[in-house]
N, C-alpha and C. Protein backbone atom coordinates (compact mmCIF):
# COMPACT_ATOMS: atom_id res chain seq x y z
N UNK A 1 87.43 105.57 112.64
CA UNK A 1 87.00 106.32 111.46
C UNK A 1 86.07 105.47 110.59
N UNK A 2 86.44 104.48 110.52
CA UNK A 2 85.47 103.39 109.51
C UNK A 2 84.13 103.19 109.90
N UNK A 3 84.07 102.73 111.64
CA UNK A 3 82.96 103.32 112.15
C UNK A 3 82.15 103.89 112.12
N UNK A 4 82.48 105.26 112.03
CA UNK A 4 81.82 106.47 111.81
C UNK A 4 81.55 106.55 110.13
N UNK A 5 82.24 105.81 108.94
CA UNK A 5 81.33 105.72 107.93
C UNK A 5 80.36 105.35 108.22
N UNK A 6 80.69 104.26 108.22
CA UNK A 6 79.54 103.06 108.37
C UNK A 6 78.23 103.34 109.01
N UNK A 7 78.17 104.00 110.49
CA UNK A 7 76.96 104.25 110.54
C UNK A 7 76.49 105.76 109.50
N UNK A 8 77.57 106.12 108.82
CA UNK A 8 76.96 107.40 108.15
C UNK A 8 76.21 106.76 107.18
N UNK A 9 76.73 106.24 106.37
CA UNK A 9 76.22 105.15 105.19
C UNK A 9 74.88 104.48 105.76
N UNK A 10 74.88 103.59 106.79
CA UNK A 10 73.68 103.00 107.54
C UNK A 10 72.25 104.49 107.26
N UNK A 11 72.54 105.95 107.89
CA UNK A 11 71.52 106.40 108.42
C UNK A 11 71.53 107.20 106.38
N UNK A 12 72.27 107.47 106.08
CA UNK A 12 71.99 107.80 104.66
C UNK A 12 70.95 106.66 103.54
N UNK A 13 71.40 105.06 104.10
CA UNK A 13 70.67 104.07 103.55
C UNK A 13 69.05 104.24 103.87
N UNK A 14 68.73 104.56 105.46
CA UNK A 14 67.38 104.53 106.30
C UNK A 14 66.60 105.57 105.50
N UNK A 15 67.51 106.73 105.59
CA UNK A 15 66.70 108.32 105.04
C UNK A 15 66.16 107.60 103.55
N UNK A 16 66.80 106.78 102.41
CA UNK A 16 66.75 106.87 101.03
C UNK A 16 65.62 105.93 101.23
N UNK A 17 65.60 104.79 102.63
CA UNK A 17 64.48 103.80 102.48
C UNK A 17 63.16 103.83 103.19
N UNK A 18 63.46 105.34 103.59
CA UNK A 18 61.98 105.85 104.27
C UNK A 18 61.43 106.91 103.05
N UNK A 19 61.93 107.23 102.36
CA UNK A 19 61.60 108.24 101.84
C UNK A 19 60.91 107.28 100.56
N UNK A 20 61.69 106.29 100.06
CA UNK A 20 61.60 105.83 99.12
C UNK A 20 59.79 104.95 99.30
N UNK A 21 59.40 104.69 100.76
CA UNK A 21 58.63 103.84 101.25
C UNK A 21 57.17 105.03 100.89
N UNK A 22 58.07 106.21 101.80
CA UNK A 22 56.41 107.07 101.65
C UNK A 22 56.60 107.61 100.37
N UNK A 23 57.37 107.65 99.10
CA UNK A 23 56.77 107.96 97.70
C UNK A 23 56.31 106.62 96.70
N UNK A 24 56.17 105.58 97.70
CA UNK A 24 56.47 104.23 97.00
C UNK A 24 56.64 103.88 95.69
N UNK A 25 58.41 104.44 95.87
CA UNK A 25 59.65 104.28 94.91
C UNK A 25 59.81 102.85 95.63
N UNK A 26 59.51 101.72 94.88
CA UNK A 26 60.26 100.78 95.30
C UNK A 26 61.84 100.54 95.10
N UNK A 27 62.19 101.13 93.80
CA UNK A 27 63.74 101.27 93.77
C UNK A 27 64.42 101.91 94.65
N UNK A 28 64.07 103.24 94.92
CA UNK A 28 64.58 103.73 96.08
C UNK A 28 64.97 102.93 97.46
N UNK A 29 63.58 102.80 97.69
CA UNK A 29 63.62 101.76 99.13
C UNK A 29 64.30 100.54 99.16
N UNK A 30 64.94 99.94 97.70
CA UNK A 30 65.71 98.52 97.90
C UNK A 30 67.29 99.42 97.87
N UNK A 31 67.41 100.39 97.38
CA UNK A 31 69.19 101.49 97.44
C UNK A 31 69.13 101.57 98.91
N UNK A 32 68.28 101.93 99.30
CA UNK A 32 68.03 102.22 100.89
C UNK A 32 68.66 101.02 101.44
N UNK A 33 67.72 99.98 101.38
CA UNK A 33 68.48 98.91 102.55
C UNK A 33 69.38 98.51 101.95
N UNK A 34 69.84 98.61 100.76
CA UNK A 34 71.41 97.87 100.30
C UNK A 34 72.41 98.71 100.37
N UNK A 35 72.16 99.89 100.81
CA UNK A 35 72.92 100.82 101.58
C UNK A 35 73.27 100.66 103.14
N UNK A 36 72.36 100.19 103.59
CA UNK A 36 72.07 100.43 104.81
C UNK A 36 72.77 98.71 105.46
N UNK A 37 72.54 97.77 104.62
CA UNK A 37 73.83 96.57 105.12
C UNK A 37 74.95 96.96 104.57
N UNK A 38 75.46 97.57 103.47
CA UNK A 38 76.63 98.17 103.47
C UNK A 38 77.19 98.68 104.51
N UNK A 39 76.38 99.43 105.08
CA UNK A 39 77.04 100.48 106.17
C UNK A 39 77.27 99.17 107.52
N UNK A 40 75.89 98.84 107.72
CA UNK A 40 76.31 97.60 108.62
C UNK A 40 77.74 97.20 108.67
N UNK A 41 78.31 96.14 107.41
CA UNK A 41 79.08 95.65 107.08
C UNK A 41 80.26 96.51 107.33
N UNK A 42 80.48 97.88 106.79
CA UNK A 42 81.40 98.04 107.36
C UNK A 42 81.85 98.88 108.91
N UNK A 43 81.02 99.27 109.19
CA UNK A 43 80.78 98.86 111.30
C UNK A 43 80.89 97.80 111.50
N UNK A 44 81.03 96.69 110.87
CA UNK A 44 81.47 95.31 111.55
C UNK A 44 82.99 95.18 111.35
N UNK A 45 83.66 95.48 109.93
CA UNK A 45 84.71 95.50 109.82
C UNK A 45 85.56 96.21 110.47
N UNK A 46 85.12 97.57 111.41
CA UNK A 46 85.90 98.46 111.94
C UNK A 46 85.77 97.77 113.11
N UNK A 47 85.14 97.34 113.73
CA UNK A 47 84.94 96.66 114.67
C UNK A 47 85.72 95.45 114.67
N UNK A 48 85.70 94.39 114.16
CA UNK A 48 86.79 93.77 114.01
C UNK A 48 88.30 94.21 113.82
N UNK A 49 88.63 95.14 112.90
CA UNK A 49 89.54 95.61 112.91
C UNK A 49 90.49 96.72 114.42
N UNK A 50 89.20 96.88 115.02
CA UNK A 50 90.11 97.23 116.29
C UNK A 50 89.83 96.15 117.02
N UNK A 51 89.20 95.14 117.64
CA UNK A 51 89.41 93.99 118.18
C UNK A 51 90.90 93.39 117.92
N UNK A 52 91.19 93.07 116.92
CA UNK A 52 92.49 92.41 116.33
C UNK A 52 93.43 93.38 116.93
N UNK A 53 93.21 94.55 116.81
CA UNK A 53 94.66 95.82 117.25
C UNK A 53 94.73 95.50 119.02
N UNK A 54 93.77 95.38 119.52
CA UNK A 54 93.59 95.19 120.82
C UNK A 54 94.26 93.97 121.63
N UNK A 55 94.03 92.93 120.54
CA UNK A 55 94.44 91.57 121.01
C UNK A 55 95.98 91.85 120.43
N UNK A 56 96.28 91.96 119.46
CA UNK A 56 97.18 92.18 119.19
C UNK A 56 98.23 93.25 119.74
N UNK A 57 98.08 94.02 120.83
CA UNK A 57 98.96 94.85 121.71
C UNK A 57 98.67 94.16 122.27
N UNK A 58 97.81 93.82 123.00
CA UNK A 58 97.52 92.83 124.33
C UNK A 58 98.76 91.86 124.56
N UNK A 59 99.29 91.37 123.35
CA UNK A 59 99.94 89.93 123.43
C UNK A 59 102.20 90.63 123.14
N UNK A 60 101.86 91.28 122.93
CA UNK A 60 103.05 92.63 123.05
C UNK A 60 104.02 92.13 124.56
């Protein structure tokens, strides 16, 4: 599930920093990519977080 934020957040960040690029809103386009490592960030955390569940039954 976190996952699936995360890249939602990621492609919501892209849309705000393309859009922001062709009205050159520079504010826009910096929400954009600081959205868009947000979302990163947490696709990494879900990702880690099932790694650990994995290893962690693994050793069960």
């Amino acid at each position: 599930m976190g996952k699936m934020k995360g890249k939602a957040e990621q492609l919501k960040g892209k849309t705000k920093e393309e859009i922001g690029d062709m009205a050159d809103d520079k504010s826009m386009e910096m929400k954009g990519k600081a959205e868009k490592a947000a979302g990163r960030a947490k696709e990494s955390q879900a990702d880690a977080a099932a790694r650990m569940k994995k290893i962690h039954d693994a050793n069960r």
